[in-house]
N, C-alpha and C. Protein backbone atom coordinates (compact mmCIF):
# COMPACT_ATOMS: atom_id res chain seq x y z
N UNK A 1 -1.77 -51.04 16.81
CA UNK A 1 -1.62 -50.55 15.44
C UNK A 1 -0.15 -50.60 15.03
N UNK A 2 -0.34 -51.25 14.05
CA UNK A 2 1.18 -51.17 13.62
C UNK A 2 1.95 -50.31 12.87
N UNK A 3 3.70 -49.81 12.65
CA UNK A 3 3.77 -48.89 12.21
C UNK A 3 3.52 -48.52 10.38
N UNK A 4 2.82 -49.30 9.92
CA UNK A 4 2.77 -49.54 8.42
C UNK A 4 1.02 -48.44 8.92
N UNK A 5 0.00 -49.28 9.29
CA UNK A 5 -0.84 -48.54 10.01
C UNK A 5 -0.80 -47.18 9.99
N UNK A 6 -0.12 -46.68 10.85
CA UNK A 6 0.22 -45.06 11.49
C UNK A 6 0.58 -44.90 10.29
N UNK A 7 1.40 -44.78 9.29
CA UNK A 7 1.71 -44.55 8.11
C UNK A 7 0.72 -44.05 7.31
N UNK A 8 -0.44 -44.97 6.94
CA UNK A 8 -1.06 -45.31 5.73
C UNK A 8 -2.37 -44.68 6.44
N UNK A 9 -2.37 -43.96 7.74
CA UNK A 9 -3.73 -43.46 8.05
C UNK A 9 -2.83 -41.49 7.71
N UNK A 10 -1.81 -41.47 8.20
CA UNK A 10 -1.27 -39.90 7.89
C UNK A 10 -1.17 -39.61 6.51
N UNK A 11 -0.92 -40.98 5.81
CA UNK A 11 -0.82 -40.57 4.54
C UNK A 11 -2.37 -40.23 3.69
N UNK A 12 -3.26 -40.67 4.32
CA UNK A 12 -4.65 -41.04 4.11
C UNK A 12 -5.26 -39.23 4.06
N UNK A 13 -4.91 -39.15 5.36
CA UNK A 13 -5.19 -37.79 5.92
C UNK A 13 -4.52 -36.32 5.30
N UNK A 14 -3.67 -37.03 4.64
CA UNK A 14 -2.81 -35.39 3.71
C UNK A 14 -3.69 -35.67 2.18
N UNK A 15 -3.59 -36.88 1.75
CA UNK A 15 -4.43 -36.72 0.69
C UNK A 15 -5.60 -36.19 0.57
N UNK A 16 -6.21 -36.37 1.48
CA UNK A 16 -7.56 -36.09 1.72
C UNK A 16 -7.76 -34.10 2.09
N UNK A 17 -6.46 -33.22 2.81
CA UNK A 17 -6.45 -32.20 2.68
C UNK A 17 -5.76 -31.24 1.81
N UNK A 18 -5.49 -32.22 0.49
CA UNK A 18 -4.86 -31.08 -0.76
C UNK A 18 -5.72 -30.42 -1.48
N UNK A 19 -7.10 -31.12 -1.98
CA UNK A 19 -7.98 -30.57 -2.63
C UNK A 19 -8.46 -29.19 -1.76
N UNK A 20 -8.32 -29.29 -0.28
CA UNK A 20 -8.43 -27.85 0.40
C UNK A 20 -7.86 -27.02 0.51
N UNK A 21 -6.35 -27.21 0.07
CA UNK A 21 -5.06 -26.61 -0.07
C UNK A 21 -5.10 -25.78 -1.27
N UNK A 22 -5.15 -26.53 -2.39
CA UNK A 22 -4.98 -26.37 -3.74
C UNK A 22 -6.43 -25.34 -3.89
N UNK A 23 -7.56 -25.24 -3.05
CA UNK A 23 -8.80 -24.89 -3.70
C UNK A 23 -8.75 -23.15 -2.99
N UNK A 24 -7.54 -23.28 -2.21
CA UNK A 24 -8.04 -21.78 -1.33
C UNK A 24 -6.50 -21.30 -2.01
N UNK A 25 -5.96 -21.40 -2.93
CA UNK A 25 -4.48 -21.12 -3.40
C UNK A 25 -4.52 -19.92 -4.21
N UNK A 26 -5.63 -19.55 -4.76
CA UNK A 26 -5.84 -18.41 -5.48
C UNK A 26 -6.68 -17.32 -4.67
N UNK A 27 -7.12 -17.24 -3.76
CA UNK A 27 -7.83 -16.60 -3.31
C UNK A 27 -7.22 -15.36 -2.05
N UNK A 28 -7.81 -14.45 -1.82
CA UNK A 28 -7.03 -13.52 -0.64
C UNK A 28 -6.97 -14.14 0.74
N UNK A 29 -5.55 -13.37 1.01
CA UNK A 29 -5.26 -14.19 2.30
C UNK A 29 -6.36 -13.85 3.73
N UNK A 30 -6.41 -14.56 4.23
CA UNK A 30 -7.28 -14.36 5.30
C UNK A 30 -6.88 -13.41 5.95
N UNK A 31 -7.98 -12.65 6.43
CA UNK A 31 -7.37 -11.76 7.55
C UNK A 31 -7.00 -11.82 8.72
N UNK A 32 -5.98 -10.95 9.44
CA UNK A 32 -6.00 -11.44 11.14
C UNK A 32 -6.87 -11.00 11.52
N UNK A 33 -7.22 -11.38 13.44
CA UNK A 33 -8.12 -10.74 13.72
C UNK A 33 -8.27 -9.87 14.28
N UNK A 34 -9.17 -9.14 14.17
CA UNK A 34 -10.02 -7.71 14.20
C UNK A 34 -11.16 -8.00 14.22
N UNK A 35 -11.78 -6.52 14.35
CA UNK A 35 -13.32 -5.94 13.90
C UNK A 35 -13.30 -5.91 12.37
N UNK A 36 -14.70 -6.49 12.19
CA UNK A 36 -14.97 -6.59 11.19
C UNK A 36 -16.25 -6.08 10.63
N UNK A 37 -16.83 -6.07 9.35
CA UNK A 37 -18.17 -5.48 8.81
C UNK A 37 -18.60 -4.42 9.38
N UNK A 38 -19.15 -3.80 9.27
CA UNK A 38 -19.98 -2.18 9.86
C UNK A 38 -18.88 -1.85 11.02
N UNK A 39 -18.78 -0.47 11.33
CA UNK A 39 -18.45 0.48 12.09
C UNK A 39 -18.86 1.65 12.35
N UNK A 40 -18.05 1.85 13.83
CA UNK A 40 -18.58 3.88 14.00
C UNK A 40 -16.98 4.48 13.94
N UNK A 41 -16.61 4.98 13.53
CA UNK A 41 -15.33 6.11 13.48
C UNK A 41 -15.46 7.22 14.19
N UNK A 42 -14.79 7.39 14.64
CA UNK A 42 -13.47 7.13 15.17
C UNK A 42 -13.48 6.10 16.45
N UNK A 43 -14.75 5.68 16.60
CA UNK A 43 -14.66 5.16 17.87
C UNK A 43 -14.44 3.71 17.76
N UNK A 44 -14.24 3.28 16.48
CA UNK A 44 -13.95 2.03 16.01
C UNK A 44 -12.41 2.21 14.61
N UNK A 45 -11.45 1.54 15.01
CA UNK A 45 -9.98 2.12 14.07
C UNK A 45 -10.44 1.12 12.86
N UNK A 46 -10.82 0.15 13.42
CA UNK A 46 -10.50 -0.89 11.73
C UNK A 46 -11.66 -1.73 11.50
N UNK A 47 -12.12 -1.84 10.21
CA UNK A 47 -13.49 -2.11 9.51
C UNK A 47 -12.70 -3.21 8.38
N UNK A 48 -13.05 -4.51 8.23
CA UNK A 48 -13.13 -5.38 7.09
C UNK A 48 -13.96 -5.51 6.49
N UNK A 49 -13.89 -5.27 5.19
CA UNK A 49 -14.90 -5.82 4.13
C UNK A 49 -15.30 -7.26 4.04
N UNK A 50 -16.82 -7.89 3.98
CA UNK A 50 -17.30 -9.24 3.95
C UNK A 50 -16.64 -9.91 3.83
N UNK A 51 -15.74 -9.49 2.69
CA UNK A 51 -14.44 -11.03 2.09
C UNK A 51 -13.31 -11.02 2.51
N UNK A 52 -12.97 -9.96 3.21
CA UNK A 52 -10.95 -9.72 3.96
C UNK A 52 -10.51 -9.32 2.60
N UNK A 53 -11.65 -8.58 1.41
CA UNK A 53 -10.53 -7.99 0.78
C UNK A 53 -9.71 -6.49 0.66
N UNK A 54 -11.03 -5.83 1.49
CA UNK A 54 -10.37 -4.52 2.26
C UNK A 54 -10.93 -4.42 3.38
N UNK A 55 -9.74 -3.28 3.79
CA UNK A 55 -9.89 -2.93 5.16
C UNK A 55 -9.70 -1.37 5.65
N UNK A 56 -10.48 -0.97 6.29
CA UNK A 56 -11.06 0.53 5.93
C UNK A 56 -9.64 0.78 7.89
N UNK A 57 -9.12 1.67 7.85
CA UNK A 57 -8.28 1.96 8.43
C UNK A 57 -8.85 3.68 9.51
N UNK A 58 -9.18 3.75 10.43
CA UNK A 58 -9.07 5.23 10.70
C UNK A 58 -7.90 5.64 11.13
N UNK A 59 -7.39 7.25 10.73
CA UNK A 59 -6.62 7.42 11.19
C UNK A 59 -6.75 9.12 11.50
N UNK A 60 -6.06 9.73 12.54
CA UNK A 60 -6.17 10.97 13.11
C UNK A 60 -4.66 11.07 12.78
N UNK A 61 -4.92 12.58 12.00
CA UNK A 61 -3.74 13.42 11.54
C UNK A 61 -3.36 14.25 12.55
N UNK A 62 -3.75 14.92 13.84
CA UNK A 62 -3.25 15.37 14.59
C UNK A 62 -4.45 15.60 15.86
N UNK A 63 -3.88 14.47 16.74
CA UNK A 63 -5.02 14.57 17.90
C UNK A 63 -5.09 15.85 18.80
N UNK A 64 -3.74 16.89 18.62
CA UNK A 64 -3.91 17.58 19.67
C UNK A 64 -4.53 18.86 19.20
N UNK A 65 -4.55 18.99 17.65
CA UNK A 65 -5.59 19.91 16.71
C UNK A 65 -7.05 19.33 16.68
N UNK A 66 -7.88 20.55 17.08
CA UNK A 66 -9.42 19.41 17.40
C UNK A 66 -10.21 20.02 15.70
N UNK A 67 -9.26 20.79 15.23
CA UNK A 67 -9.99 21.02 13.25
C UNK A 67 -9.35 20.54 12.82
N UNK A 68 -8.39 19.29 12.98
CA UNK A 68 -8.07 18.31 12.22
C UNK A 68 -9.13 17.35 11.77
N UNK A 69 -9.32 17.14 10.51
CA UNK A 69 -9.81 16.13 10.25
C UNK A 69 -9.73 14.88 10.62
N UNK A 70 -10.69 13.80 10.97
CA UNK A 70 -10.42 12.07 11.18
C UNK A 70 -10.04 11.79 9.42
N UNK A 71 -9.15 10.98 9.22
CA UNK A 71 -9.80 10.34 7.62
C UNK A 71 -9.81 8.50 7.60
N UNK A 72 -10.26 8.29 6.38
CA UNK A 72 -9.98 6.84 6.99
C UNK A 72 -9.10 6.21 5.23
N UNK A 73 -8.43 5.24 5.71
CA UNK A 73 -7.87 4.94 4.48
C UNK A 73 -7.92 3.71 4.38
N UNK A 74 -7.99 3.08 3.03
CA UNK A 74 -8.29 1.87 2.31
C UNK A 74 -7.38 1.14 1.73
N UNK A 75 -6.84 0.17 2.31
CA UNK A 75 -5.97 -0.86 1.55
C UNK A 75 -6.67 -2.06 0.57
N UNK A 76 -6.30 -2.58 -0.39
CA UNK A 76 -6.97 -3.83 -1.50
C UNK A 76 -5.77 -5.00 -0.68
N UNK A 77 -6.08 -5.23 -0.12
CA UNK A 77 -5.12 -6.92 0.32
C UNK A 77 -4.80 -7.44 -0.60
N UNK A 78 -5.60 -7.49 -1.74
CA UNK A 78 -5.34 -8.46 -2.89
C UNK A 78 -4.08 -7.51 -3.67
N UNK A 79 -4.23 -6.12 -3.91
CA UNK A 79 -3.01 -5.62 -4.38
C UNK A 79 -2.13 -5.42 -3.99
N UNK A 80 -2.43 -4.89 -2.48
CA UNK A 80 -1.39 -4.16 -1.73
C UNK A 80 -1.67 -2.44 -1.68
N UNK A 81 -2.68 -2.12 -2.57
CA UNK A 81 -2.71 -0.60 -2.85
C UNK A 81 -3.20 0.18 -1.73
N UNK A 82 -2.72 1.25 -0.89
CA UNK A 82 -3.53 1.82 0.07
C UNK A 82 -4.17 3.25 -0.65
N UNK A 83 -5.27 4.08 -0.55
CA UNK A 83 -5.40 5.29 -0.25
C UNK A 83 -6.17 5.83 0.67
N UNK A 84 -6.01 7.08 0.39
CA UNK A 84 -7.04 8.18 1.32
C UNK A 84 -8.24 7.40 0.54
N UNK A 85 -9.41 7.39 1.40
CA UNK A 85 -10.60 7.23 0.62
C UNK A 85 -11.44 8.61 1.31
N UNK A 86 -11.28 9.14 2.85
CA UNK A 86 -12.57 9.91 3.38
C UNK A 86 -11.51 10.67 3.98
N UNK A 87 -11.77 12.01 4.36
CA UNK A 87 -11.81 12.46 5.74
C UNK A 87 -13.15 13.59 6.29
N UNK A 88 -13.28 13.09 7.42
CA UNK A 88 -14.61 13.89 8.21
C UNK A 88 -13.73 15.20 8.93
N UNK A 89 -14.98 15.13 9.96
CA UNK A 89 -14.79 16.44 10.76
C UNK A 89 -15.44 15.48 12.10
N UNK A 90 -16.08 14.86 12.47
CA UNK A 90 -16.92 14.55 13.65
C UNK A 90 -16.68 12.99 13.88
N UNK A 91 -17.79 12.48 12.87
CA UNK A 91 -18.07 10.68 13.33
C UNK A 91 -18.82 10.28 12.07
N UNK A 92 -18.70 9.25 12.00
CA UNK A 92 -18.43 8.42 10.69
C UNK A 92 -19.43 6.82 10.54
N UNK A 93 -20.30 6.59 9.97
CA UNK A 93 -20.84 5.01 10.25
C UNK A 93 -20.67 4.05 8.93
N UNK A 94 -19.74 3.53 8.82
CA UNK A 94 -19.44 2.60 8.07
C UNK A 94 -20.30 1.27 7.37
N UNK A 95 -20.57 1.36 6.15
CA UNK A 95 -21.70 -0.32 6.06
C UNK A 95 -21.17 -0.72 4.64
N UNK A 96 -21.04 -2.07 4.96
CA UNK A 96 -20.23 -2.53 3.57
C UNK A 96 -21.58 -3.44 3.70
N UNK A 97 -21.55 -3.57 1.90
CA UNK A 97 -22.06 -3.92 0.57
C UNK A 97 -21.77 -5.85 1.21
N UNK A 98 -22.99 -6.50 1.62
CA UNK A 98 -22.80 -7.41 1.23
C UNK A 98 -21.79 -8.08 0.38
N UNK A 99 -22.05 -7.59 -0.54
CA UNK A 99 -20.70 -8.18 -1.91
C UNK A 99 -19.45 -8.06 -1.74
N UNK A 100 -19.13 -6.84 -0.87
CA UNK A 100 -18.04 -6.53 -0.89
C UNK A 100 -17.37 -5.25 -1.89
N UNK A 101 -18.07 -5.03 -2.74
CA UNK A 101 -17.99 -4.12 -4.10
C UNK A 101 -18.29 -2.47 -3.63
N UNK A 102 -18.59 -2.29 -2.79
CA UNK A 102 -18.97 -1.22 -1.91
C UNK A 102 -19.07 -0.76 -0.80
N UNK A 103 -18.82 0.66 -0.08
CA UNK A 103 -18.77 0.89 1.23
C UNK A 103 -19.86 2.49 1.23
N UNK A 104 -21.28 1.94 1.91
CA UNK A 104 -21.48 3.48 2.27
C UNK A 104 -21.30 4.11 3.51
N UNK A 105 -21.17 5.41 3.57
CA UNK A 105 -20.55 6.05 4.79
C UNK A 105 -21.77 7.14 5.13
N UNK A 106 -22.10 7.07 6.34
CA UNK A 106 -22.89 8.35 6.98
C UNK A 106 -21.91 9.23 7.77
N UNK A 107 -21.85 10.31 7.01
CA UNK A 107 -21.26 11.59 7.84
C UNK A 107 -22.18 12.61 8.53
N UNK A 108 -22.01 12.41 9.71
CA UNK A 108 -22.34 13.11 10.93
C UNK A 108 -22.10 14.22 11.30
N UNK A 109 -21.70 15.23 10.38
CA UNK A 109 -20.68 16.43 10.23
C UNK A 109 -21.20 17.30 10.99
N UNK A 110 -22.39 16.96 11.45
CA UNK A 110 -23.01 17.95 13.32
C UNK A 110 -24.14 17.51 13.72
N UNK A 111 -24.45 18.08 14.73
CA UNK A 111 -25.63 17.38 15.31
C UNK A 111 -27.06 17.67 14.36
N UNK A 112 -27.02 18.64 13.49
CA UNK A 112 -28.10 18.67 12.43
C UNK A 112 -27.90 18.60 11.22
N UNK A 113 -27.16 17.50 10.62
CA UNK A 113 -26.83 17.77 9.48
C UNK A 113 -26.09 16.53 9.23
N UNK A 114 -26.35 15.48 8.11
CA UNK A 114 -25.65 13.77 7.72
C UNK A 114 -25.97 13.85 6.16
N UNK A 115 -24.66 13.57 6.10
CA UNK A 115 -24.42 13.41 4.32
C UNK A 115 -23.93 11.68 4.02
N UNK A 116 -24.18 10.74 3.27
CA UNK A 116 -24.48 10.07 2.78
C UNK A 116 -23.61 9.80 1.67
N UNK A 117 -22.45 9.17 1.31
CA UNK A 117 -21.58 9.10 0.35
C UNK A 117 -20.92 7.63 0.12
N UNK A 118 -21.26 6.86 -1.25
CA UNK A 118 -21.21 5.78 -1.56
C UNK A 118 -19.87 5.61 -2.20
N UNK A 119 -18.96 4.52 -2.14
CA UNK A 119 -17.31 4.22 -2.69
C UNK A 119 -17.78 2.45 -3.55
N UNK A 120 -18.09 2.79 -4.69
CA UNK A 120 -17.90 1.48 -5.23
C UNK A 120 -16.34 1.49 -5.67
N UNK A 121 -16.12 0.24 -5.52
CA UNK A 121 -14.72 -0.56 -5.75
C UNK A 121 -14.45 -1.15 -7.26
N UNK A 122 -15.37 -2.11 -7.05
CA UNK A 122 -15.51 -2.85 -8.54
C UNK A 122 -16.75 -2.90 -9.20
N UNK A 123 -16.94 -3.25 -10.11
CA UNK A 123 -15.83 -3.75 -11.09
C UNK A 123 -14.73 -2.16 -11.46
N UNK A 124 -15.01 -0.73 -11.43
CA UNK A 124 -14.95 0.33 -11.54
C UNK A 124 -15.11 0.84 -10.27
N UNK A 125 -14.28 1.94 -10.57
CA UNK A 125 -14.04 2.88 -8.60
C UNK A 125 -14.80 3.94 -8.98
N UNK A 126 -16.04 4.45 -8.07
CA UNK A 126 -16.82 5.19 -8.44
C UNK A 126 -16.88 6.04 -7.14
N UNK A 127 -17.40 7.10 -6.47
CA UNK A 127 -18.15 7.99 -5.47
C UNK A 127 -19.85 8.55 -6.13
N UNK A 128 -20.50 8.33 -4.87
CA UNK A 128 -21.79 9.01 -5.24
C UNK A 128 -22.21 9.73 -3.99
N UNK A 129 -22.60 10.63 -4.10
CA UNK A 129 -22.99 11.36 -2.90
C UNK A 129 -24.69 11.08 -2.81
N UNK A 130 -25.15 10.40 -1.92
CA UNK A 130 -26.54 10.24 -2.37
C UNK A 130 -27.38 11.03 -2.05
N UNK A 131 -27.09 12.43 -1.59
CA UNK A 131 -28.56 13.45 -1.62
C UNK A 131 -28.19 14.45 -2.91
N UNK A 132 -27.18 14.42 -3.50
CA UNK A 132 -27.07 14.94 -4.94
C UNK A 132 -27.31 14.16 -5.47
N UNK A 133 -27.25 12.85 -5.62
CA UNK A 133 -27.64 11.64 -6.60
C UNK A 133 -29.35 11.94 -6.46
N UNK A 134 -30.25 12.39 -5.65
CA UNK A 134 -31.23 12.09 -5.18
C UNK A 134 -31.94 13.15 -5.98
N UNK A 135 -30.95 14.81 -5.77
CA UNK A 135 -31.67 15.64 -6.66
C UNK A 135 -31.73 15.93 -7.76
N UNK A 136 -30.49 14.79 -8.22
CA UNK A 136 -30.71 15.18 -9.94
C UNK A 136 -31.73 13.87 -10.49
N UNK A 137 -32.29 13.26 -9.42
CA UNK A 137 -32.99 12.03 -10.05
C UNK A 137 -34.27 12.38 -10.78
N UNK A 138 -35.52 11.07 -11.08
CA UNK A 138 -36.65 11.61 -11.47
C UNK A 138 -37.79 11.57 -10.34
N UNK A 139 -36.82 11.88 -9.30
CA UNK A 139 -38.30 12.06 -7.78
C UNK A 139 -39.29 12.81 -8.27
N UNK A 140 -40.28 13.06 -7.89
CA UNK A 140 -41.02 14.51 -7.58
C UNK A 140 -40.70 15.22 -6.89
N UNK A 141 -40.67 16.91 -7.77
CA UNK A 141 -40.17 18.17 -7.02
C UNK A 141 -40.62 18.25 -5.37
N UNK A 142 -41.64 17.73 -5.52
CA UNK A 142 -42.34 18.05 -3.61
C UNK A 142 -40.96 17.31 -2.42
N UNK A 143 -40.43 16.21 -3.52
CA UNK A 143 -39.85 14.82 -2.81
C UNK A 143 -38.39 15.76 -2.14
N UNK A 144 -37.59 16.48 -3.71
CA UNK A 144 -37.04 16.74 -3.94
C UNK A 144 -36.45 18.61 -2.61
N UNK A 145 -37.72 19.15 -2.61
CA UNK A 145 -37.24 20.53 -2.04
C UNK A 145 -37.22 20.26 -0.83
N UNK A 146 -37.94 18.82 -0.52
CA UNK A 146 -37.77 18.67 0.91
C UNK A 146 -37.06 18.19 1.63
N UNK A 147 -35.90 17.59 0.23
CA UNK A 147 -34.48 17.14 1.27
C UNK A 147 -33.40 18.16 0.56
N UNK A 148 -33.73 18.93 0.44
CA UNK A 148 -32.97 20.57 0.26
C UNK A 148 -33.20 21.38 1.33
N UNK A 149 -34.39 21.43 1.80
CA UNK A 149 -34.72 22.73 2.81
C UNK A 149 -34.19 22.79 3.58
N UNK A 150 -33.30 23.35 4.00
CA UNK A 150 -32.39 23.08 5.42
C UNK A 150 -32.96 24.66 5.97
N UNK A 151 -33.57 25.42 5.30
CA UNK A 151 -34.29 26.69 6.25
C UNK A 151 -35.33 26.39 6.83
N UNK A 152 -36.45 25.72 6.87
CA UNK A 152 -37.63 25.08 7.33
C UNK A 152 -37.46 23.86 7.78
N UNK A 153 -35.92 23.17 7.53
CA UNK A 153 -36.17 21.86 8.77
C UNK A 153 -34.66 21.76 8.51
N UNK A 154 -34.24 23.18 9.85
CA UNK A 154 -32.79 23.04 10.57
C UNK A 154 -32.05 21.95 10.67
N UNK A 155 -32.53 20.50 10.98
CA UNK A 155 -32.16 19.40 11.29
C UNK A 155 -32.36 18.41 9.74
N UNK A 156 -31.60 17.99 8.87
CA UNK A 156 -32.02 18.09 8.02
C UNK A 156 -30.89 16.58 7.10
N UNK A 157 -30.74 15.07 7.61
CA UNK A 157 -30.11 14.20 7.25
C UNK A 157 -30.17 13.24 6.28
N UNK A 158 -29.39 13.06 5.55
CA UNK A 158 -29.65 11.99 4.56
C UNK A 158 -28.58 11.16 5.00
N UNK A 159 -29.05 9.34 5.20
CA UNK A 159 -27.98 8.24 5.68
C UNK A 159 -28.68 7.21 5.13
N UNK A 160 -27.79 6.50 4.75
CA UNK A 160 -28.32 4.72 4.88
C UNK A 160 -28.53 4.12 6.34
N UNK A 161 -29.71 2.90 5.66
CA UNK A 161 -29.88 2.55 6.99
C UNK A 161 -29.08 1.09 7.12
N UNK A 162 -29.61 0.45 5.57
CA UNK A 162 -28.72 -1.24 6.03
C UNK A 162 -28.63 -1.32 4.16
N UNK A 163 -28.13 -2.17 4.23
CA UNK A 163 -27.81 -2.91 2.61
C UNK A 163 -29.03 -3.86 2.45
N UNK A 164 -29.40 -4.16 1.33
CA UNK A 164 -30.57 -5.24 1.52
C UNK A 164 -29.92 -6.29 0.18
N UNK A 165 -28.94 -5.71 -0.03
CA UNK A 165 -28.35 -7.20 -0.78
C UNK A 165 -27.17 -6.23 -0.87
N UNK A 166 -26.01 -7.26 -2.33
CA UNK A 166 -24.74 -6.87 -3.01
C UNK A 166 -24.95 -4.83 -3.34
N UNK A 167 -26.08 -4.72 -4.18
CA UNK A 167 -26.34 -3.62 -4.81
C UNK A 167 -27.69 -2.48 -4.84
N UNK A 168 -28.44 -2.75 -2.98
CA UNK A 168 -29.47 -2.03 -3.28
C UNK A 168 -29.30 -1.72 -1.59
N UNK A 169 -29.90 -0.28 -1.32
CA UNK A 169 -29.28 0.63 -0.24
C UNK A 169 -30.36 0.84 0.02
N UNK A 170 -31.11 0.60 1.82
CA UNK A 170 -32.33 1.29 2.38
C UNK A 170 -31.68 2.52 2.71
N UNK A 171 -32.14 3.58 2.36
CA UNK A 171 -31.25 5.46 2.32
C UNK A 171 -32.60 5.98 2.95
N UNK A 172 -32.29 6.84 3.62
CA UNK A 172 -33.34 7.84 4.18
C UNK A 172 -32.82 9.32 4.21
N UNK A 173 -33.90 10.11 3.96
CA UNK A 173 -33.62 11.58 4.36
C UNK A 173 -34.81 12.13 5.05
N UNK A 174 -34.37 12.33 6.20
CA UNK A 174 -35.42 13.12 6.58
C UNK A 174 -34.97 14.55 7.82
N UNK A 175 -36.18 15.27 8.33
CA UNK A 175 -35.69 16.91 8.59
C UNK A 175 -36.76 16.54 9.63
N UNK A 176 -36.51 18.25 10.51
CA UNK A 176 -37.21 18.58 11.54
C UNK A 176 -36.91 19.98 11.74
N UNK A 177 -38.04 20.80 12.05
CA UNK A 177 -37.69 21.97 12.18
C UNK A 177 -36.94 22.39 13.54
N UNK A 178 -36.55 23.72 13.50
CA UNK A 178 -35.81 24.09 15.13
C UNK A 178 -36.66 24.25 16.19
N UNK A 179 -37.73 24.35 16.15
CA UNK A 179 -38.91 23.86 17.19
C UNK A 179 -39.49 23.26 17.43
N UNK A 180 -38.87 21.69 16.55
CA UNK A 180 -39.57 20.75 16.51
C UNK A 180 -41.02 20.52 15.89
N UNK A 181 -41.50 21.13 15.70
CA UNK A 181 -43.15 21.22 15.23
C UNK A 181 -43.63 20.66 13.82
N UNK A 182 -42.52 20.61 12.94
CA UNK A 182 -42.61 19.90 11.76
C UNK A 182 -41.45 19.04 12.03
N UNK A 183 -42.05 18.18 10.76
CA UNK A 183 -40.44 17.32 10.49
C UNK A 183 -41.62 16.33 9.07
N UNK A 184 -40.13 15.60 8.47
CA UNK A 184 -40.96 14.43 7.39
C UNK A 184 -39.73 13.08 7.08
N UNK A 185 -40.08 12.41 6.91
CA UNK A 185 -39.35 11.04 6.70
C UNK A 185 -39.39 10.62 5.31
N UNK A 186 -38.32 10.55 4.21
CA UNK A 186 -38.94 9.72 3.07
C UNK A 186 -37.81 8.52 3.12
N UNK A 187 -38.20 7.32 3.06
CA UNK A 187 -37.28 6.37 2.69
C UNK A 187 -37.62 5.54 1.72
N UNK A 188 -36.19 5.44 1.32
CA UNK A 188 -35.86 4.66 -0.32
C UNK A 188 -35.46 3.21 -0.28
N UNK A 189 -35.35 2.60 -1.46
CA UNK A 189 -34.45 1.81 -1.50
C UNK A 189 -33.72 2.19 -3.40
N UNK A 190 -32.58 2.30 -2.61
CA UNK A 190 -31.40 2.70 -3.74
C UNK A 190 -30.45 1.48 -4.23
N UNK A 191 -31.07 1.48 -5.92
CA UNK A 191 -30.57 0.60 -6.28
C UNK A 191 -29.17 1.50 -7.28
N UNK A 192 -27.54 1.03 -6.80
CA UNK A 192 -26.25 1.37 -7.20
C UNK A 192 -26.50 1.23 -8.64
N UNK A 193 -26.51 2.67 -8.97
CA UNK A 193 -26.50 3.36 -10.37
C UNK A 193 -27.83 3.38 -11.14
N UNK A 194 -28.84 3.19 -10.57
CA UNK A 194 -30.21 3.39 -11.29
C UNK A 194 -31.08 4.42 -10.02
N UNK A 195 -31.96 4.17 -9.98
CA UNK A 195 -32.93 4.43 -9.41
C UNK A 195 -33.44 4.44 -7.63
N UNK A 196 -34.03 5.79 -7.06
CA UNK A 196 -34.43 5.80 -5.99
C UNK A 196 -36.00 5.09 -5.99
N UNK A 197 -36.35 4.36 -5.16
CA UNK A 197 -37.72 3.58 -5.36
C UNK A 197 -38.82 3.50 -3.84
N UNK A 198 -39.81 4.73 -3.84
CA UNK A 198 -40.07 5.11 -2.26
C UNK A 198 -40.32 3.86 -1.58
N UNK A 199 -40.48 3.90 -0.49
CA UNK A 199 -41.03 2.89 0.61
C UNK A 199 -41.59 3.84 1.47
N UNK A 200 -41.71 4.76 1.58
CA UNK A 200 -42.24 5.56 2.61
C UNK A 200 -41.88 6.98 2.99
N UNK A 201 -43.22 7.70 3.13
CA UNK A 201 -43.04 9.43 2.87
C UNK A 201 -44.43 9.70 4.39
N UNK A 202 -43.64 10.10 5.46
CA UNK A 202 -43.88 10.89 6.23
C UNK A 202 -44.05 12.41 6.46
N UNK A 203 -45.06 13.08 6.41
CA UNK A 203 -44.92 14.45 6.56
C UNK A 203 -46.04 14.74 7.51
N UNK A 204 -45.28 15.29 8.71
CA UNK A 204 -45.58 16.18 10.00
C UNK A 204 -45.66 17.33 10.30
């Protein structure tokens, strides 16, 4: 091969990778690597969102205080902006939004007791707590007192289970009494800013 050759094949080869250059030029920078998508907190420090455009951070304010809170904080890569977004007391399960537009969190705040709290991003920064979202909805009262009762079923959690797209949440709440002898299951699918829609109501 001659050196005109070697030339006219490198030159061949850069032309051919500008349109890939030029096409990723607006977009967020990639992330390094890490853990990424879903987490458990504290037992996992760093969570990326689908696209590397955030990244959910844990951090412990004082390990040698055990009523210190964990919290976790949120940077936008694309801005640069960090904040507080959470802090717990226990353990934490992280699930980002397909889309990226959202993060819901199951708080574990004891062994009988999970609260359920949604962080949309965009287009608007929102919080929803989804077992208050749940009781001001149009469930039925029966639906309704039974993910309130925390006197008749001691054990008593509301969590997501998975995302089933960008904007709709499989959520569950369900209880058990302190002797075990009752308990009931209802699960939803929660569509972000409308409506709880059953899939299933267990009662034991």
């Amino acid at each position: 091969m001659t050196n005109w050759d070697r030339h006219r094949s490198v030159l061949l080869a850069a032309l051919l990778l500008l349109p890939l250059v030029f096409a990723g030029a607006g977009k967020v920078l990639a992330k390094p690597p890490g853990p990424s998508g879903n987490a458990n907190f504290p037992y996992d420090e760093v969570s990326w969102s689908p696209d590397a455009r955030f990244v959910a951070n844990n951090v412990e304010h004082s390990p040698d205080d055990p009523t210190s809170p964990h919290s976790i904080f949120l940077t936008d890569m694309k801005t640069g902006k960090r904040w507080l977004l959470y802090s717990y007391p226990r353990k934490v399960d992280l699930l980002w939004s397909p889309a990226s537009n959202a993060l819901a969190i199951n708080d574990w705040t004891a062994n009988d007791q999970a609260q359920c709290v949604v962080f949309v991003f965009t287009p608007e920064q929102e919080q929803i707590d989804l077992r208050e979202e749940f009781l001001k909805s149009r469930r039925p009262d029966r639906e309704k007192k039974l993910a309130a009762n925390q006197h008749d079923y001691a054990r008593n959690y509301a969590h997501s289970i998975r995302w089933l797209n960008g904007i709709t949440l499989r959520f569950a709440i369900q209880g058990q009494s302190a002797d075990r002898r009752r308990s009931f299951l209802l699960l939803y699918d929660y569509r972000l800013g409308d409506s709880f829609r059953l899939q299933k109501r267990v009662i034991g």
